[in-house]
Protein backbone atom coordinates (compact mmCIF):
# COMPACT_ATOMS: atom_id res chain seq x y z
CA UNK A 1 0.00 0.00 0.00
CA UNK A 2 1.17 3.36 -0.80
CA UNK A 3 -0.05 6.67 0.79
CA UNK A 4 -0.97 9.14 -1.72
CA UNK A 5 -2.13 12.28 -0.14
CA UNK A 6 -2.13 13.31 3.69
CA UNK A 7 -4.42 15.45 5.81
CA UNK A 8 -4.38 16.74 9.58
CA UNK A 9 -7.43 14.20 9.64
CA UNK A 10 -6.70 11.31 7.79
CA UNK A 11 -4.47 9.71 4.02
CA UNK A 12 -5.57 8.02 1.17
CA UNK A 13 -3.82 4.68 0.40
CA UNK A 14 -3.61 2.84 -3.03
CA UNK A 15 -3.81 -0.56 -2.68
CA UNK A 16 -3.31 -3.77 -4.95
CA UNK A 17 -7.10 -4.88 -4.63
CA UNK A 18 -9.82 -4.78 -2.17
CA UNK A 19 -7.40 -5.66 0.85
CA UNK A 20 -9.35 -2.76 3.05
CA UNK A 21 -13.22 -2.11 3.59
CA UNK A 22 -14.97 0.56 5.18
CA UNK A 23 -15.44 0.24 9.01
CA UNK A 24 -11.81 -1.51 8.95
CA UNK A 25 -9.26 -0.41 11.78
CA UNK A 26 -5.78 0.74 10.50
CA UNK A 27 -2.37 1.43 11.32
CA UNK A 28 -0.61 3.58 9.16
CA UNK A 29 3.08 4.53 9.11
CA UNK A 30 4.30 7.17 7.03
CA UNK A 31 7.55 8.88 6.71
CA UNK A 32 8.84 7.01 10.21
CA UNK A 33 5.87 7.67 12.04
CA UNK A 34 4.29 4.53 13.79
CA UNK A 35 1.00 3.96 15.01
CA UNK A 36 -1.28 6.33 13.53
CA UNK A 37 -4.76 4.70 14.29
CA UNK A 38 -7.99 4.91 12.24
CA UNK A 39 -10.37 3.75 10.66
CA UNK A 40 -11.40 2.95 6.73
CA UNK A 41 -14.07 5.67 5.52
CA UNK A 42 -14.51 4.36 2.42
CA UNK A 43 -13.13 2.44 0.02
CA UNK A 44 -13.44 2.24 -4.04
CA UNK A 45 -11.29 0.50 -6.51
CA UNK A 46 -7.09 0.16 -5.07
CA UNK A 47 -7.90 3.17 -2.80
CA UNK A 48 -8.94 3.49 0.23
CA UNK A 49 -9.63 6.75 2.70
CA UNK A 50 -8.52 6.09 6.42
CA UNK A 51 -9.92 8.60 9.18
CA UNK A 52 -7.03 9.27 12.04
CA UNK A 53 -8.59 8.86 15.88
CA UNK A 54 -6.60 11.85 16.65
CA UNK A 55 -5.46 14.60 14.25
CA UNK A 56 -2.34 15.12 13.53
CA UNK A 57 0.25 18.53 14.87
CA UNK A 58 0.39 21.25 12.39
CA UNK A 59 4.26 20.81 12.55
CA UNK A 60 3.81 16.92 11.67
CA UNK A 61 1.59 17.61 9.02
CA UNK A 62 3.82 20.48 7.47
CA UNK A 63 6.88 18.28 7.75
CA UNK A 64 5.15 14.87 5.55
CA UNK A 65 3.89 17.53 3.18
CA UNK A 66 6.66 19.48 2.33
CA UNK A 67 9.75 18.72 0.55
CA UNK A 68 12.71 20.61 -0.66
CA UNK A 69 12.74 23.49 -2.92
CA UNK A 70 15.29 21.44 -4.53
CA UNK A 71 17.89 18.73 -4.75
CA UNK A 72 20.64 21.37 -3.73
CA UNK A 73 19.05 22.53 -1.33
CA UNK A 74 18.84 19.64 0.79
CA UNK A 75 21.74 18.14 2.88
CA UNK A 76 23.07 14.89 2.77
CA UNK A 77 20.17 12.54 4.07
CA UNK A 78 17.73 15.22 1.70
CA UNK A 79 15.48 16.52 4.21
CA UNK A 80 15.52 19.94 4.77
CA UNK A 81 12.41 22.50 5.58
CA UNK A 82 10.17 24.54 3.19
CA UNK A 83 12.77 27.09 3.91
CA UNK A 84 15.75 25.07 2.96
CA UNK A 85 17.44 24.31 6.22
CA UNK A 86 18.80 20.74 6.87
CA UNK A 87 16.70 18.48 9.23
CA UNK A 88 18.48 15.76 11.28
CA UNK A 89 17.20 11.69 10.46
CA UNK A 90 14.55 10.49 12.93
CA UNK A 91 16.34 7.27 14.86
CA UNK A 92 15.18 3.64 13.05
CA UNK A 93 12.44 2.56 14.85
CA UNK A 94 13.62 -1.09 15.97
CA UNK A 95 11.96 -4.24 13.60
CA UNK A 96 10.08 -6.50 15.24
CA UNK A 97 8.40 -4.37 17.69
């Protein structure tokens, strides 16, 4: 599954068939983040919507939707703000947990 666009509220996923249906509970990671908790909304043809129990920050929301200006702009591990400044890697969360 792939997530293809990101609110404060909830994502939409592509899937590979009708592996989701509505009233389905979900945990979604994106970008590192672990445990975001919902539920499906709907679901139509390899996509699904998923509702989050609690709404994302404002900060974590601007971070997973913005990306660098451009390539040059971005340090070495090529994350930087929507102003261009380098942001550190988030620690690996640990397999298996």
């Amino acid at each position: 599954m792939w997530v293809t666009d990101v609110s404060r509220t909830g994502c939409r996923l592509k899937t590979k068939g009708n592996l989701l249906f509505e009233g389905n509970r979900a945990v979604i990671c994106i970008e590192k983040l672990s445990g975001l908790q919902g539920t499906v909304v709907w679901s139509r043809r390899g996509a699904v919507g998923i509702r989050f129990d609690r709404p994302l920050h404002e900060a974590i929301h601007s971070f997973l939707i913005t990306r660098p200006p451009d390539a040059e702009a971005a340090n070495s591990n090529g994350l930087s703000d929507h102003f261009g400044r380098p942001l550190p890697l988030w620690p690996e969360a640990r397999r298996g947990r």
